[in-house]
C-alpha atoms as a PDB file:
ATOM      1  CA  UNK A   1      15.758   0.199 -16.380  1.00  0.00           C
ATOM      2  CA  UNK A   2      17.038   2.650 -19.019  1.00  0.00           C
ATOM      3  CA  UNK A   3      20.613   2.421 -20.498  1.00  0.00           C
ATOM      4  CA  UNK A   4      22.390   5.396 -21.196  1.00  0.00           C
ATOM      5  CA  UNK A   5      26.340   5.324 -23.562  1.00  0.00           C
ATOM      6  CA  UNK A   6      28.677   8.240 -23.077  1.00  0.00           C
ATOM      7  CA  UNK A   7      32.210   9.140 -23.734  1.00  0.00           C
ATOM      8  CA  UNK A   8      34.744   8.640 -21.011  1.00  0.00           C
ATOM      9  CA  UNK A   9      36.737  12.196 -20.578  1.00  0.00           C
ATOM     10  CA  UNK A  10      39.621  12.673 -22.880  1.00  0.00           C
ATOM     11  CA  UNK A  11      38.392   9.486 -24.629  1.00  0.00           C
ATOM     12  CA  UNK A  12      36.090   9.988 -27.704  1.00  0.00           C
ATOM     13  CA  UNK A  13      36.804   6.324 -28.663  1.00  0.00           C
ATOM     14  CA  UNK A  14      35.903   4.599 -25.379  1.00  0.00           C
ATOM     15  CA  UNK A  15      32.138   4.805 -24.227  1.00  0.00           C
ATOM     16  CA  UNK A  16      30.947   3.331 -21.050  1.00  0.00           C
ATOM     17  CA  UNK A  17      27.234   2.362 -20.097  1.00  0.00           C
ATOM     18  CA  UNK A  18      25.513   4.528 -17.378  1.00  0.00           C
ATOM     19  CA  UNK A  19      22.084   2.903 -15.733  1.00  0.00           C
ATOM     20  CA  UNK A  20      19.169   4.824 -14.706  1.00  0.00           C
ATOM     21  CA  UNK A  21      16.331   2.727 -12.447  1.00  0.00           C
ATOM     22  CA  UNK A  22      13.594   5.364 -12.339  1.00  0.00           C
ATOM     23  CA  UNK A  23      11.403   2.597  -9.737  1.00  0.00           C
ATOM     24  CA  UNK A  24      14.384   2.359  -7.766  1.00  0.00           C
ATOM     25  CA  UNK A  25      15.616   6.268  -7.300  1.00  0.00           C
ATOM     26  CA  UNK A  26      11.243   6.868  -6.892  1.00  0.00           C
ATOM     27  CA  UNK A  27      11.108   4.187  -4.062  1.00  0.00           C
ATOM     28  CA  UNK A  28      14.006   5.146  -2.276  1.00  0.00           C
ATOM     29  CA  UNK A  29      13.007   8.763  -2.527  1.00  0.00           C
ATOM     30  CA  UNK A  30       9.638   7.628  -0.890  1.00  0.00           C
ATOM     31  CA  UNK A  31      11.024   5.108   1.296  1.00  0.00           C
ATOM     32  CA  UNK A  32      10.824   7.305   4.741  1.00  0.00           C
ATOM     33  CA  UNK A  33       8.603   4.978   7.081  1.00  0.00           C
ATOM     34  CA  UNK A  34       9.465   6.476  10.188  1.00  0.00           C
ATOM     35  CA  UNK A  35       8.081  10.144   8.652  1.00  0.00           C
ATOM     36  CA  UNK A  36       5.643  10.086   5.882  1.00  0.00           C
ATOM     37  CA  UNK A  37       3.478  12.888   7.200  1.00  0.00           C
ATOM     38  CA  UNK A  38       6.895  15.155   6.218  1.00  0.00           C
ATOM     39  CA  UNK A  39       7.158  13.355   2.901  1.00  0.00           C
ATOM     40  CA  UNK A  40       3.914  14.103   2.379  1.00  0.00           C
ATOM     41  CA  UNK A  41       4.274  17.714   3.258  1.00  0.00           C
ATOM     42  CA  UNK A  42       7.202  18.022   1.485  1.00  0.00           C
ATOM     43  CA  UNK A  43       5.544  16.362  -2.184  1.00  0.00           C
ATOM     44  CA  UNK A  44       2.266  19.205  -2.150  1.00  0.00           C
ATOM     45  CA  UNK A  45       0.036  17.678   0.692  1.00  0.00           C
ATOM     46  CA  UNK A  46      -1.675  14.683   0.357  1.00  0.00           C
ATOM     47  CA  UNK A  47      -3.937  14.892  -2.482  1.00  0.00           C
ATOM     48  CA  UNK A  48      -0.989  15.757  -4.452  1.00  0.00           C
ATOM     49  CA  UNK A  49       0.956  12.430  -3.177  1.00  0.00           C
ATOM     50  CA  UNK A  50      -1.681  10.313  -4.148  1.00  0.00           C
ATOM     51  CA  UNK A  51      -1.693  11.725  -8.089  1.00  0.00           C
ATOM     52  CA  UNK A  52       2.041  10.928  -7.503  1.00  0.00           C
ATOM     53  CA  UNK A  53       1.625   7.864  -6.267  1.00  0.00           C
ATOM     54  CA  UNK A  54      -1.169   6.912  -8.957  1.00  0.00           C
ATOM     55  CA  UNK A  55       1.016   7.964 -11.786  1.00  0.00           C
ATOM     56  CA  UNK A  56       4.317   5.944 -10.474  1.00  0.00           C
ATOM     57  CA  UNK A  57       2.024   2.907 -10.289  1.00  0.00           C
ATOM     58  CA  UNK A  58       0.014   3.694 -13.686  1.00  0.00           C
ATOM     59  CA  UNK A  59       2.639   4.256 -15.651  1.00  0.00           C
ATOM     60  CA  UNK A  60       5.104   1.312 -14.702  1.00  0.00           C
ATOM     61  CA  UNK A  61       7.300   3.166 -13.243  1.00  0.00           C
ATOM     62  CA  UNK A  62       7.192   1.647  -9.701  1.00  0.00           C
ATOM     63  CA  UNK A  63       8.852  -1.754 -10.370  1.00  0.00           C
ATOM     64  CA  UNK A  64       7.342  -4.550  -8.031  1.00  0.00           C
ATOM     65  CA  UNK A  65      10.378  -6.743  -8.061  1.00  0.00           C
ATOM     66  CA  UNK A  66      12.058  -4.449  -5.892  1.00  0.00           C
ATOM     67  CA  UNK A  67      11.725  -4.327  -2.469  1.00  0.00           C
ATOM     68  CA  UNK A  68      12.021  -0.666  -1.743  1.00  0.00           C
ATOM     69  CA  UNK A  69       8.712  -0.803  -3.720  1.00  0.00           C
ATOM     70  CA  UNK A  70       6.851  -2.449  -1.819  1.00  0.00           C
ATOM     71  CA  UNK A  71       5.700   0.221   1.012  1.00  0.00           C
ATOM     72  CA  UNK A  72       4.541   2.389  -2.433  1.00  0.00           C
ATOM     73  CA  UNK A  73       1.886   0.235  -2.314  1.00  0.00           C
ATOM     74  CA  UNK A  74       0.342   0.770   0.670  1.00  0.00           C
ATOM     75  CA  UNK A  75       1.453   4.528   0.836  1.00  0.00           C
ATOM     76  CA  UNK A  76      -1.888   5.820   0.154  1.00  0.00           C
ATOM     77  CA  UNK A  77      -2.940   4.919   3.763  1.00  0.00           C
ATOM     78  CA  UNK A  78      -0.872   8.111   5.028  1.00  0.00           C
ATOM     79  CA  UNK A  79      -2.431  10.267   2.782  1.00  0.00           C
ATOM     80  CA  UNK A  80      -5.830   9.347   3.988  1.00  0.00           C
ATOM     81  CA  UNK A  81      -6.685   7.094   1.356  1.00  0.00           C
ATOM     82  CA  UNK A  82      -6.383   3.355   2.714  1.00  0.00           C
ATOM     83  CA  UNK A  83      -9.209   1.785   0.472  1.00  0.00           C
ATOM     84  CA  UNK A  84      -6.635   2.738  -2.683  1.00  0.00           C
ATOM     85  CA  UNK A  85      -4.116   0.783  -0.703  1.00  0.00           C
ATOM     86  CA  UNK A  86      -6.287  -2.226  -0.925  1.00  0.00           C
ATOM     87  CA  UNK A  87      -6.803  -1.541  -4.437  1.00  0.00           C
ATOM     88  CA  UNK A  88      -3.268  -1.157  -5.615  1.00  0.00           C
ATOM     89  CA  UNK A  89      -2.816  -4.512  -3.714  1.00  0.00           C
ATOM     90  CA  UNK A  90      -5.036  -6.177  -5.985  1.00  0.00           C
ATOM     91  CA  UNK A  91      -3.394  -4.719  -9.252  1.00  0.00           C
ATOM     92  CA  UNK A  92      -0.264  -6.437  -8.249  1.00  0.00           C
ATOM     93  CA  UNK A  93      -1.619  -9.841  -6.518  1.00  0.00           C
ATOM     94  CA  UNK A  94      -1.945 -12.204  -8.468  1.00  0.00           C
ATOM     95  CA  UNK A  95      -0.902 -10.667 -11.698  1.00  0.00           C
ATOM     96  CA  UNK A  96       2.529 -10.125 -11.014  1.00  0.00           C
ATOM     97  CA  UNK A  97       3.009 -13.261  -8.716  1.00  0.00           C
ATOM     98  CA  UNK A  98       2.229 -16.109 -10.221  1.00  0.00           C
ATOM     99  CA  UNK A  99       2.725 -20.315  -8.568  1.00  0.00           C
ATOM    100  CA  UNK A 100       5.075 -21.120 -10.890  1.00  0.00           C
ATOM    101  CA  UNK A 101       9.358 -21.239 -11.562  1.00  0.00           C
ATOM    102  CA  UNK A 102       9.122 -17.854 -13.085  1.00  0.00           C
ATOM    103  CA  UNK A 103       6.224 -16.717 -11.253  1.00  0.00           C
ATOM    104  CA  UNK A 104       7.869 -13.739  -9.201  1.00  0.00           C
ATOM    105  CA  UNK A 105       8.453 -10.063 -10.739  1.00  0.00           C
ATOM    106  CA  UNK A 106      11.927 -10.304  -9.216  1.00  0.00           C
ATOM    107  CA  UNK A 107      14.763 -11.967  -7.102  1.00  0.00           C
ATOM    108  CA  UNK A 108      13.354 -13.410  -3.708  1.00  0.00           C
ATOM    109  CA  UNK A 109      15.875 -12.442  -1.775  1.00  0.00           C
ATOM    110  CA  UNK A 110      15.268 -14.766   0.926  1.00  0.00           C
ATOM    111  CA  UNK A 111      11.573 -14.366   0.979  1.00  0.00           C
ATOM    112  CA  UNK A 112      11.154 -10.833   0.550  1.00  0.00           C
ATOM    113  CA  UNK A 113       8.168 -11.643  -2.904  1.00  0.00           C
ATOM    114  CA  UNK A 114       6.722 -14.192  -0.650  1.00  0.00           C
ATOM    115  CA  UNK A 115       6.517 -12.110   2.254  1.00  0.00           C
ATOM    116  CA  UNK A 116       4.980  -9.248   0.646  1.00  0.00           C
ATOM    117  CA  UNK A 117       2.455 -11.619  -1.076  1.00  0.00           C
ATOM    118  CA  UNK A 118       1.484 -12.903   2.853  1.00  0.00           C
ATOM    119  CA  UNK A 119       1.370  -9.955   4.612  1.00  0.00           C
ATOM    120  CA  UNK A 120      -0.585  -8.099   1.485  1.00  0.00           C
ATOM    121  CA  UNK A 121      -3.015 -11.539   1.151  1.00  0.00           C
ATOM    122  CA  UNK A 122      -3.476 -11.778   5.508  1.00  0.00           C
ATOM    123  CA  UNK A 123      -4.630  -7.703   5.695  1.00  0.00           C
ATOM    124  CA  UNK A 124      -1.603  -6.322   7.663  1.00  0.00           C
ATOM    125  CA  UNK A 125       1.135  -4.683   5.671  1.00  0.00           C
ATOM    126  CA  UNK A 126       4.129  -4.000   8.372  1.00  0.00           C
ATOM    127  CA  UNK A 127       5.672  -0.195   8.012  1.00  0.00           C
ATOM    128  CA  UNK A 128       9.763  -1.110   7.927  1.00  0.00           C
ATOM    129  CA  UNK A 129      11.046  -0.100  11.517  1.00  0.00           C
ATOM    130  CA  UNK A 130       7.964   0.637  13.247  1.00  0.00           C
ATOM    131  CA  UNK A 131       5.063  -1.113  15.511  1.00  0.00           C
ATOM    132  CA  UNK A 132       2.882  -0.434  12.394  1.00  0.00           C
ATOM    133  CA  UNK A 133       0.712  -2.978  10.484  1.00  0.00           C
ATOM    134  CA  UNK A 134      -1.260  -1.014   7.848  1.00  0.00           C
ATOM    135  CA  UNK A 135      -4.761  -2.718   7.595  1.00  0.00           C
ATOM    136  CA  UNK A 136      -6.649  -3.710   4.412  1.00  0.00           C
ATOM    137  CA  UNK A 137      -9.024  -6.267   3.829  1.00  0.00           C
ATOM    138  CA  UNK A 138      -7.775 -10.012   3.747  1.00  0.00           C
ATOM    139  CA  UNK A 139      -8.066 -11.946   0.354  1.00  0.00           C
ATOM    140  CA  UNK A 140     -10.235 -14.531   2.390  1.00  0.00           C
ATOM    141  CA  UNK A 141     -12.861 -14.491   4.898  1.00  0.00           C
ATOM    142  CA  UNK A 142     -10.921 -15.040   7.951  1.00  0.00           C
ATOM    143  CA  UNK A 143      -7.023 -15.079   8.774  1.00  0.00           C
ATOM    144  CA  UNK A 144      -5.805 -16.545  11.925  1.00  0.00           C
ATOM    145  CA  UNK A 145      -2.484 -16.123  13.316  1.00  0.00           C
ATOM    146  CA  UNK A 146      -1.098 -18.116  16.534  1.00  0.00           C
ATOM    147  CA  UNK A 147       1.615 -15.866  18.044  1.00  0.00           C
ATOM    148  CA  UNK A 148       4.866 -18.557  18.972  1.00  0.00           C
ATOM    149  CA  UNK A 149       5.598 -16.029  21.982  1.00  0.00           C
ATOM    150  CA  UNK A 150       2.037 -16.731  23.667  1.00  0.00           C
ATOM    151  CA  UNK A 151       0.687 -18.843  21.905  1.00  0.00           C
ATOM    152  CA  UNK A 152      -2.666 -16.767  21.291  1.00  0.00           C
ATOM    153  CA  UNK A 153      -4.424 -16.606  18.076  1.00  0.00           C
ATOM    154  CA  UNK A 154      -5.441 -13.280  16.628  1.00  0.00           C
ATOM    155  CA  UNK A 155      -8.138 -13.158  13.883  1.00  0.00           C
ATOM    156  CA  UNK A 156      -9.378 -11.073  11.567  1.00  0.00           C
ATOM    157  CA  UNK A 157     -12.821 -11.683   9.837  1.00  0.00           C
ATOM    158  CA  UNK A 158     -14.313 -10.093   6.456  1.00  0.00           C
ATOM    159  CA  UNK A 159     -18.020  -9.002   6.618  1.00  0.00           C
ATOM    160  CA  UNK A 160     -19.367  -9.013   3.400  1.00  0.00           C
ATOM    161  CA  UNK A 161     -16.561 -10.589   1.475  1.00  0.00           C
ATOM    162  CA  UNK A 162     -17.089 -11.751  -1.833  1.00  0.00           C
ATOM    163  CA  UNK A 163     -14.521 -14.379  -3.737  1.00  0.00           C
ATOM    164  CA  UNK A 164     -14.774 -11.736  -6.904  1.00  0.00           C
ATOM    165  CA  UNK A 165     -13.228  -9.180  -4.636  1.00  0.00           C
ATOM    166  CA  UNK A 166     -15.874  -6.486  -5.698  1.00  0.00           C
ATOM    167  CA  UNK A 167     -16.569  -5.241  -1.470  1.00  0.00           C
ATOM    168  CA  UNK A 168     -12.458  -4.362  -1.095  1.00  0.00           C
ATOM    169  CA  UNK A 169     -13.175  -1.222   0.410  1.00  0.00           C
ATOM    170  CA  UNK A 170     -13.659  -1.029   4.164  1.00  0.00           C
ATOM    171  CA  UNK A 171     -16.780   0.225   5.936  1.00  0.00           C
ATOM    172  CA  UNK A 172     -16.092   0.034   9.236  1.00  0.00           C
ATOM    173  CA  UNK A 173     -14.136  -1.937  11.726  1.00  0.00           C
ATOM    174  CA  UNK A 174     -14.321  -3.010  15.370  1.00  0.00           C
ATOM    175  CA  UNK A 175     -11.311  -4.389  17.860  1.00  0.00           C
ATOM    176  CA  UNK A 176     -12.565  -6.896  20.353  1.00  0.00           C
ATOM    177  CA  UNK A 177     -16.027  -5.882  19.781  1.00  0.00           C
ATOM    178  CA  UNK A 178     -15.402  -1.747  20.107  1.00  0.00           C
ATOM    179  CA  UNK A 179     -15.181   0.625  16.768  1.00  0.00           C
ATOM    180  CA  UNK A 180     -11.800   1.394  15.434  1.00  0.00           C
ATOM    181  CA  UNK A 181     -11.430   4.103  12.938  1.00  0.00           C
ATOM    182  CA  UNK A 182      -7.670   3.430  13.203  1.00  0.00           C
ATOM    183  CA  UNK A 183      -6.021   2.739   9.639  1.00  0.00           C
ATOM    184  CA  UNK A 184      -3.248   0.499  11.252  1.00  0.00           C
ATOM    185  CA  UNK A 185      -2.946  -2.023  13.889  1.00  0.00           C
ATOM    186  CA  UNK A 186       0.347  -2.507  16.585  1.00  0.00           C
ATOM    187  CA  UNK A 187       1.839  -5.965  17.021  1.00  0.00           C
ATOM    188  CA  UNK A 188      -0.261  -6.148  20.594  1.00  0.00           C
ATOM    189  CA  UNK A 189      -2.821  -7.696  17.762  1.00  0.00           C
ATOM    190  CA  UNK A 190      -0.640 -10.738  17.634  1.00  0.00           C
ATOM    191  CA  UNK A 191       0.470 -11.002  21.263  1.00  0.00           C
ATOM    192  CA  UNK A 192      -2.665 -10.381  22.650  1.00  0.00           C
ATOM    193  CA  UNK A 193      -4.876 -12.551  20.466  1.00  0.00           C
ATOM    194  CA  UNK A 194      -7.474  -9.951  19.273  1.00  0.00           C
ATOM    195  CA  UNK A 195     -10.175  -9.832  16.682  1.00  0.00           C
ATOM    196  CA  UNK A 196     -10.628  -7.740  14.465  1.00  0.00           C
ATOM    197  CA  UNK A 197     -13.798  -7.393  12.226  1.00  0.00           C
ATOM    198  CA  UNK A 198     -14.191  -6.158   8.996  1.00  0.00           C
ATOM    199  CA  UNK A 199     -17.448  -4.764   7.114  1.00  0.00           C
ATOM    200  CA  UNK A 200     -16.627  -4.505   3.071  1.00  0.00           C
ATOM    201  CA  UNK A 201     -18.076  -2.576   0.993  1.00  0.00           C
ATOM    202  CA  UNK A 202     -18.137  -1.994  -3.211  1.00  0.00           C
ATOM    203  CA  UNK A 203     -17.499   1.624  -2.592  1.00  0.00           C
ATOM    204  CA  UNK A 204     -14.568   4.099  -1.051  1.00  0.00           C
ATOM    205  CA  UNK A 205     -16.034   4.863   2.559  1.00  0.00           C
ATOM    206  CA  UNK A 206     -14.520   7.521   5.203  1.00  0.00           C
ATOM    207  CA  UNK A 207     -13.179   4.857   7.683  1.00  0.00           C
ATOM    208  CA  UNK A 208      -9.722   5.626   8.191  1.00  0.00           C
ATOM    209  CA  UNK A 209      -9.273   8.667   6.497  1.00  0.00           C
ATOM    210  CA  UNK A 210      -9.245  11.137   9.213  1.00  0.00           C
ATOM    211  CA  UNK A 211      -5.616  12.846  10.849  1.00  0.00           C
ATOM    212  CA  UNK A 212      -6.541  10.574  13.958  1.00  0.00           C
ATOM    213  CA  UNK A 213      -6.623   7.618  12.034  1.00  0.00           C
ATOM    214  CA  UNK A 214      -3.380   7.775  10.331  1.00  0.00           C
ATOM    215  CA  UNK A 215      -0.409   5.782  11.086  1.00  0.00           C
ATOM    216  CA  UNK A 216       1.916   7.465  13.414  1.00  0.00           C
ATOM    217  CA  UNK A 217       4.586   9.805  12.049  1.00  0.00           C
ATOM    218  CA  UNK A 218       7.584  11.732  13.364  1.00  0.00           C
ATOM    219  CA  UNK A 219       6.214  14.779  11.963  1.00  0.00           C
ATOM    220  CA  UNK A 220       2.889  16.507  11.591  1.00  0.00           C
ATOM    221  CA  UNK A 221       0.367  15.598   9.136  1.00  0.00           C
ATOM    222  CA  UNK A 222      -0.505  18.852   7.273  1.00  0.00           C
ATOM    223  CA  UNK A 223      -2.985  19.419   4.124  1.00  0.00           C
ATOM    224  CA  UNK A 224      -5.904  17.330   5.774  1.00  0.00           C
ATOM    225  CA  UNK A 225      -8.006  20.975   6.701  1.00  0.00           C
ATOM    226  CA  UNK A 226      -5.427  21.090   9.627  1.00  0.00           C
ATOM    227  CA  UNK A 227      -3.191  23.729   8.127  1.00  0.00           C
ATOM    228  CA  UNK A 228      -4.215  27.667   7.695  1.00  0.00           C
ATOM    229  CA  UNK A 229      -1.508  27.840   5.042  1.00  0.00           C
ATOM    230  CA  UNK A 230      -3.754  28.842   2.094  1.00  0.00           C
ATOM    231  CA  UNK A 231      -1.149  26.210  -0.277  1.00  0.00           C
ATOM    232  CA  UNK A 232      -1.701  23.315   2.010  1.00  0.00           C
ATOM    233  CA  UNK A 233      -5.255  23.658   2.387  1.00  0.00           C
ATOM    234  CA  UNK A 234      -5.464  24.162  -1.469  1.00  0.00           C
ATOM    235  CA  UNK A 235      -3.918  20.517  -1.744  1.00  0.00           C
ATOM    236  CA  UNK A 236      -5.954  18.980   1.070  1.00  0.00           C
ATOM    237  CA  UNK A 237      -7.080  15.682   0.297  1.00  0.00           C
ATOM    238  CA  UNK A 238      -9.262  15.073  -1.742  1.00  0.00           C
ATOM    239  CA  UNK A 239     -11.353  11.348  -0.731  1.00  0.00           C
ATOM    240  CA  UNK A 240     -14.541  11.607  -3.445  1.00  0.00           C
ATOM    241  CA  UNK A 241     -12.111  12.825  -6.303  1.00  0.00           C
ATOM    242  CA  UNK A 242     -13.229  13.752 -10.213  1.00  0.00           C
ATOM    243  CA  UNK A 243     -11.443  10.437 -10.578  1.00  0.00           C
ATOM    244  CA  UNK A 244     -13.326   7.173 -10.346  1.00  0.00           C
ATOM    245  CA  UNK A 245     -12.354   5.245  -7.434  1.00  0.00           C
ATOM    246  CA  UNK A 246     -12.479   1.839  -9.655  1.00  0.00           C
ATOM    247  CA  UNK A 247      -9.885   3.130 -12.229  1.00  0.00           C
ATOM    248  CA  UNK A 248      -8.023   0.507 -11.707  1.00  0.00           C
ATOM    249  CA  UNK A 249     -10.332  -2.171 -11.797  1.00  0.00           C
ATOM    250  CA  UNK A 250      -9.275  -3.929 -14.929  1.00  0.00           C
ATOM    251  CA  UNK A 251      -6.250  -4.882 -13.179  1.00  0.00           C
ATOM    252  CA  UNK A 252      -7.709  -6.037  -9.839  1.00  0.00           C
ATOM    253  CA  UNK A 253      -7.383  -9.463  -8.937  1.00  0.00           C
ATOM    254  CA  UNK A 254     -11.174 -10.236  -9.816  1.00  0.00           C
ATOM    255  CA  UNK A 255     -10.294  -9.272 -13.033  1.00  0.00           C
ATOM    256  CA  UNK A 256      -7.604 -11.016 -13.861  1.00  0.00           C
ATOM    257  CA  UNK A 257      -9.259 -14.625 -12.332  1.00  0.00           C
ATOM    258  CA  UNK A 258     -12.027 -14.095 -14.516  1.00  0.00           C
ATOM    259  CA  UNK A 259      -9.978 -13.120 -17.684  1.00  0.00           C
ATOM    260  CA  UNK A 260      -8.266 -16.461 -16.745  1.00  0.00           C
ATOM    261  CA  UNK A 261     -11.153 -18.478 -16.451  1.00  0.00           C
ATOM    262  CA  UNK A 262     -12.519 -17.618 -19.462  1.00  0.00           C
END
């Protein structure tokens, strides 16, 4: 948070502080679940949302101790892009939340730090508002939830998944033994007591990144080679960037562990 003096009209003598949150005025201005294919549209298409989205993150800007942050982090699945969404996941967990008194980047708030550390650690982010759980791979092998409604369990496993968390990335996916492409789950997961399996990977793959696979938005998802608009289609995504995809990996979670364990 920057802190800004400035005289009070007709008053050169009395000054009075004015607070900028640059996190909080960039979350809010993001914070549109129930529309992020406009958002998207309206910030350049979705290549361009991810650079913004990279550099908010990157730079510190996006302050994790804030709730309206949180969905930031998991953004990149409407642009196409879930695999970055598990990455950005792993910058944040466990670095900024620690098991300790000061351990949390920020005021609980009645469980809002723990809750985004459980739904980001299970695999299924929930979308504020909607029947949306965006998917990324748990931090363990399996996760099973027992729904208090029906008392079935859904479960999701991790093929491939390594303790370093190296295979992050999704490869492919099946519901109840059929292939889902489908970048999100509905809450029917729970209720019904499905299973969903996951194959990891050490690279970015194509699962999820296609217009059907997005979450579901109130507008239309432009800039993915759906668009004849020569600017849109200029800014389509972009999935196999100049960029490498482990730019961030200093700050993963595999990272950090090992850092810590010497």
């Amino acid at each position: 948070m920057q802190r800004h003096s400035r005289a009070v009209s007709g008053n050169t003598h009395c000054k009075h502080a004015v607070f900028s949150d640059p996190s909080r005025t960039n979350s809010r201005i993001s914070f549109v679940p129930h529309d992020q294919a406009t958002l998207i549209t309206t910030f350049g298409g979705p290549a361009a949302f991810v650079e913004r989205l990279d550099y908010l993150h990157n730079q510190n800007i996006t302050y994790i101790g804030n709730e309206p942050a949180f969905l930031t982090v998991f953004q990149y699945h409407y642009a196409g892009r879930p695999a970055l969404s598990a990455l950005r996941s792993h910058y944040y967990i466990p670095a900024f939340f620690e098991p300790t008194h000061e351990g949390l980047p920020g005021n609980d708030d009645s469980g809002a730090m723990g809750s985004f550390v459980a739904f980001s650690m299970i695999g299924l982010f929930p979308n504020p508002g909607q029947d949306v759980y965006l998917i990324i791979p748990p931090y363990f092998e399996s996760v099973s939830v027992t729904s208090p409604i029906t008392n079935k369990t859904a479960t999701i496993c991790n093929v491939n998944f390594d303790s370093t968390y190296k295979n992050v990335y999704i490869q492919s996916a099946t519901l109840d033994g059929e292939p889902y492409t489908k970048n999100w789950i509905d809450h029917s997961f729970f209720t019904e007591g499905k299973e969903l399996v996951l194959t990891l990977g050490a690279t970015e793959s194509t699962w999820g990144t296609q217009v059907a696979d997005l979450p579901p938005s109130l507008g239309t998802y432009e800039g993915f080679g759906n668009s004849t608009n020569g600017t849109m289609t200029s800014k389509r995504a972009v999935r196999f960037g100049a960029e490498p995809i482990n730019l961030l990996t200093e700050k993963t979670g595999a990272k950090y562990w090992a850092q810590n364990e010497g």
